[in-house]
Protein backbone atom coordinates (compact mmCIF):
# COMPACT_ATOMS: atom_id res chain seq x y z
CA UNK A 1 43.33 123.72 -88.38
CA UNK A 2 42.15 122.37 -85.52
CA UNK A 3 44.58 124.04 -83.41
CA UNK A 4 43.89 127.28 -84.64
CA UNK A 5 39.83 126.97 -84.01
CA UNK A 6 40.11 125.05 -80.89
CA UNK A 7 38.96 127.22 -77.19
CA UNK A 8 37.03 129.70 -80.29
CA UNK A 9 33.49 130.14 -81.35
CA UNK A 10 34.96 130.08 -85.50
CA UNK A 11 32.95 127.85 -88.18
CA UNK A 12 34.26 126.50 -91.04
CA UNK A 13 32.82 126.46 -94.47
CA UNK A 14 34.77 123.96 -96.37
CA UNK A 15 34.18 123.73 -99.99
CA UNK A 16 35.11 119.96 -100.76
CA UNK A 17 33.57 120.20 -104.77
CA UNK A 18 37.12 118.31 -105.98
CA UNK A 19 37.05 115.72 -103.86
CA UNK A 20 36.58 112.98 -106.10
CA UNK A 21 39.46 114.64 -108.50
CA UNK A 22 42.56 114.10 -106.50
CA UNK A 23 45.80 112.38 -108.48
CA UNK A 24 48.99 110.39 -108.53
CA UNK A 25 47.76 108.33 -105.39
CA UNK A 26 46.92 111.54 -103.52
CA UNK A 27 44.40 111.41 -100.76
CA UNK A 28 41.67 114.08 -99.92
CA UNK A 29 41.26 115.28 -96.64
CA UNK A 30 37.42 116.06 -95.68
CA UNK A 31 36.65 117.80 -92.54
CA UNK A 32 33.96 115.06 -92.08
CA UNK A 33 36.96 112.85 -91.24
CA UNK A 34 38.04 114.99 -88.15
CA UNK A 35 35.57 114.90 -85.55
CA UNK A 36 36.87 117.82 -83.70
CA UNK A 37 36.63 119.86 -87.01
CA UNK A 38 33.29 118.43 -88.40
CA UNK A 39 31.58 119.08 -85.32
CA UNK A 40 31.99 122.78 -86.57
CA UNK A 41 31.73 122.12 -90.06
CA UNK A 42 29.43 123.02 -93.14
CA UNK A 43 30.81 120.73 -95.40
CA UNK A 44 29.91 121.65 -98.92
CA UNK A 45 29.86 119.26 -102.52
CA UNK A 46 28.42 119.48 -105.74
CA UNK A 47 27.00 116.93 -107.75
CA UNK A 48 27.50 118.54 -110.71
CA UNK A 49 31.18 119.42 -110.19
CA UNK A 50 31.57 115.57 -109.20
CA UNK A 51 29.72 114.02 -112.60
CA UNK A 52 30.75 117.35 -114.67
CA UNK A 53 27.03 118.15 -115.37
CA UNK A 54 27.63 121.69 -113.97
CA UNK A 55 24.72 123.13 -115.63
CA UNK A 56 22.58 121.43 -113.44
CA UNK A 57 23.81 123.05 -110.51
CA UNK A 58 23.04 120.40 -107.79
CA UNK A 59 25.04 120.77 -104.77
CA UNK A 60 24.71 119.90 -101.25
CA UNK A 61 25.65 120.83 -97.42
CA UNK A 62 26.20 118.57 -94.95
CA UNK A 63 26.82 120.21 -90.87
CA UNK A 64 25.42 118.79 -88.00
CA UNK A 65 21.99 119.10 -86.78
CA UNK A 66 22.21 122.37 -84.93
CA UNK A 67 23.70 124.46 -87.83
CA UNK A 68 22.29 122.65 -90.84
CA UNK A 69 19.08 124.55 -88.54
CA UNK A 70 20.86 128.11 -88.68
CA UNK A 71 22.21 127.31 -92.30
CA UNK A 72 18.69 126.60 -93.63
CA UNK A 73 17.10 129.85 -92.48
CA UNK A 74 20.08 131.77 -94.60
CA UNK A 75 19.15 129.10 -97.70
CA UNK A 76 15.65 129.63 -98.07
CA UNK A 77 16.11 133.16 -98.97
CA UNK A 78 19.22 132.78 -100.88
CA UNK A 79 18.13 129.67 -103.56
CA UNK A 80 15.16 128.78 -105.61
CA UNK A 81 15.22 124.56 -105.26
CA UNK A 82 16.87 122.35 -107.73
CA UNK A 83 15.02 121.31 -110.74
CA UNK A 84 12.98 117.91 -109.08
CA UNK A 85 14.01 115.21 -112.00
CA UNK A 86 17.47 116.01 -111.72
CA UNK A 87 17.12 115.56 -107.97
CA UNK A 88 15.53 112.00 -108.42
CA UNK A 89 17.74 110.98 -111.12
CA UNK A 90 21.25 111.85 -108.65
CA UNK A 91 19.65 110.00 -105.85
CA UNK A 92 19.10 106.91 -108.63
CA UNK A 93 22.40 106.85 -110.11
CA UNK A 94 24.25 107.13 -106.32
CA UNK A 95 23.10 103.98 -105.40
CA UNK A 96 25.67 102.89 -107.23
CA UNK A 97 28.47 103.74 -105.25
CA UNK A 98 30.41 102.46 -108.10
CA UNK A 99 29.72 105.87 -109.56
CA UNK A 100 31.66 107.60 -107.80
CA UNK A 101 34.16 105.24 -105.68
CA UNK A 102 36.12 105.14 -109.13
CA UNK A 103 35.97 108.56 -109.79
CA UNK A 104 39.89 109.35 -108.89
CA UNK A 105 40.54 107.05 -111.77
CA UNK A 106 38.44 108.00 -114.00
CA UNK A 107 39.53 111.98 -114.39
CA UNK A 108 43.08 110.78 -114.15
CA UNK A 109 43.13 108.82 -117.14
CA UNK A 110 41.24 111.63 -118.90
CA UNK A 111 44.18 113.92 -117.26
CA UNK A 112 47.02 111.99 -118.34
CA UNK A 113 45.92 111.84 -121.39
CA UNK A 114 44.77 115.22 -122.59
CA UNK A 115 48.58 116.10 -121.11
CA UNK A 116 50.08 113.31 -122.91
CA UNK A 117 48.82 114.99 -126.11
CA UNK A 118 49.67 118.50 -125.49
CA UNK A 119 53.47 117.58 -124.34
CA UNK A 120 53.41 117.67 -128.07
CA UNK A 121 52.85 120.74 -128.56
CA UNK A 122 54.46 124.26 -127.99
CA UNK A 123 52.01 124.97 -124.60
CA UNK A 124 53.81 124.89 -121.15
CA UNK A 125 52.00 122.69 -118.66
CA UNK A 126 51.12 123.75 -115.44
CA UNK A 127 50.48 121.13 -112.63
CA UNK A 128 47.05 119.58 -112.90
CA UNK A 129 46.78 117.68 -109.20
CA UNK A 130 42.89 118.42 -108.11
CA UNK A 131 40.55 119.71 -110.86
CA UNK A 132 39.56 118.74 -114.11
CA UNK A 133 41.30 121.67 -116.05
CA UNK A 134 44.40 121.83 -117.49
CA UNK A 135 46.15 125.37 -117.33
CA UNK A 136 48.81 126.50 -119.96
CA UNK A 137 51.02 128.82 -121.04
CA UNK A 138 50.67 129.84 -124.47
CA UNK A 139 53.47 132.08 -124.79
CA UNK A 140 55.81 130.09 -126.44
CA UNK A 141 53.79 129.25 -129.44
CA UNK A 142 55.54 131.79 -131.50
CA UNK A 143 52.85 132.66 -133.64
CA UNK A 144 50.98 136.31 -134.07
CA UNK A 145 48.18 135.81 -132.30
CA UNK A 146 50.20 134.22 -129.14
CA UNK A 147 50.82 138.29 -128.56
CA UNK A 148 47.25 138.63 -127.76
CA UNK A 149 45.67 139.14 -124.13
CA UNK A 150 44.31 135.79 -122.74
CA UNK A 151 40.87 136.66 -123.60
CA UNK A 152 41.62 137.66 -127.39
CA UNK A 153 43.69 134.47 -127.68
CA UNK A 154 41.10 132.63 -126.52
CA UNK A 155 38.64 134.20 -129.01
CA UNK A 156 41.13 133.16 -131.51
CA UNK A 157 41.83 129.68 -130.41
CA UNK A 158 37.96 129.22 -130.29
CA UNK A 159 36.52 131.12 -133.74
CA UNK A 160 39.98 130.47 -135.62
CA UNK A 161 41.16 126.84 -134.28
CA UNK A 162 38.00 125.03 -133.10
CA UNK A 163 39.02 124.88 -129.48
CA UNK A 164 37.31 126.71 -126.55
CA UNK A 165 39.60 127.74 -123.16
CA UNK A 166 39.07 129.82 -120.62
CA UNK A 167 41.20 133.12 -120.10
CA UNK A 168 42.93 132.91 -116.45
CA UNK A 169 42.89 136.59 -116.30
CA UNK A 170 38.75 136.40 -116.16
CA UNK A 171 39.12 135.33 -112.51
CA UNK A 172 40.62 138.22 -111.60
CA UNK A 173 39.39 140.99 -109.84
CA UNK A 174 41.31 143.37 -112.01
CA UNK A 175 42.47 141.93 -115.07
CA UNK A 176 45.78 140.09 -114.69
CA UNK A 177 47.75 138.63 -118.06
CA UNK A 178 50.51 135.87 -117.42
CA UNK A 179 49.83 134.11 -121.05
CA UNK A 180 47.71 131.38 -119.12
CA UNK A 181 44.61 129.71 -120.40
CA UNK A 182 42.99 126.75 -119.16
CA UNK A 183 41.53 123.62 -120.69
CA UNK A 184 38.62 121.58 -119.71
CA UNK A 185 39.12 117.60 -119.64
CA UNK A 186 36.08 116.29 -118.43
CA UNK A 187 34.91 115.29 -122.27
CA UNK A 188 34.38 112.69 -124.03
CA UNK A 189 37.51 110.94 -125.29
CA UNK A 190 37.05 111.58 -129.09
CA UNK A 191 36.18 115.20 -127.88
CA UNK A 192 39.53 115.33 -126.19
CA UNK A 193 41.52 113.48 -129.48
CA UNK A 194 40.26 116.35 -131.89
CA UNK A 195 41.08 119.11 -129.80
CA UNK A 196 44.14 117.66 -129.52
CA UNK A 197 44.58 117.14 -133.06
CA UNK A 198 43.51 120.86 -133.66
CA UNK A 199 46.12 122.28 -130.86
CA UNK A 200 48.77 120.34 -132.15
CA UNK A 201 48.84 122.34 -135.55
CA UNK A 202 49.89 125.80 -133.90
């Protein structure tokens, strides 16, 4: 990348909101840690992606001096501030850095094993190596309703089994079907065991 940006006037906008959620002894790569690159760099995180309290959509931008300047007179206009007491209880619980130095861990146990429990079942895994979601392919369940468009299955799944997913076609521009849904894993484990318990019925 830096090749390919070097001798031009190009920024880079790198969204880094997974970086705590990389597995198997993988390593993530921040722009930050390229000096050449992060000179150039808007570096963005979120808070919530990283403690999976999305709803309280707390994020952050780090760039150097000179275009955090330029970035903030796009922001203003752009985003009302971030509710103040879940501002001051983030900057409480990061002075931990225990928090989030174990993170990696953490979402790969809770990885392993929501997939340990659906190997037992008729869903085909797809590769889970930087997110908390698991994606599968339901087609093989062999049942009625697995003849259903992703977002009708996962009506079903939800009203009829107890289980919520997310359609894969719904972040499509134009609706796409390959029989993929995806899974959330950042739960609770007893969350996790009776979802588990319900999926491994169909």
């Amino acid at each position: 990348m830096a090749a390919l940006v070097r001798n031009t006037s190009a920024l880079i906008l790198s969204d880094e909101v997974y970086e705590h959620m990389v597995y198997d002894d993988a390593m993530h790569h921040s722009v930050a840690s390229h000096p050449e690159l992060a000179a150039r760099s808007f570096l963005v995180s979120s808070f919530g992606k990283t403690f999976h309290v999305t709803g309280w959509k707390v994020g952050y931008v780090a760039a150097p001096p000179s275009l955090s300047k330029e970035f903030r007179k796009v922001h203003q206009f752009n985003v009302f501030a971030v509710n103040t007491p879940m501002q001051y209880g983030l900057a409480s619980y990061l002075l931990d850095a225990q928090h989030y130095l174990n993170l990696p861990a953490f979402y790969q146990a809770k990885r392993d094993f929501f997939r340990a429990g659906l190997s037992q079942t008729k869903f085909k895994l797809l590769p889970t190596l930087g997110s908390y979601f698991q994606c599968a392919d339901y087609s093989a369940l062999g049942i009625p309703q697995a003849k259903f468009n992703e977002a009708d299955f996962c009506k079903w799944l939800t009203t009829e089994v107890g289980v919520a997913a997310i359609p894969v076609s719904a972040f499509y521009h134009q609706a796409t079907d390959s029989g993929v849904i995806r899974f959330c894993f950042a739960k609770q484990e007893q969350t996790l065991t009776n979802a588990l318990q319900r999926l491994q019925t169909l």
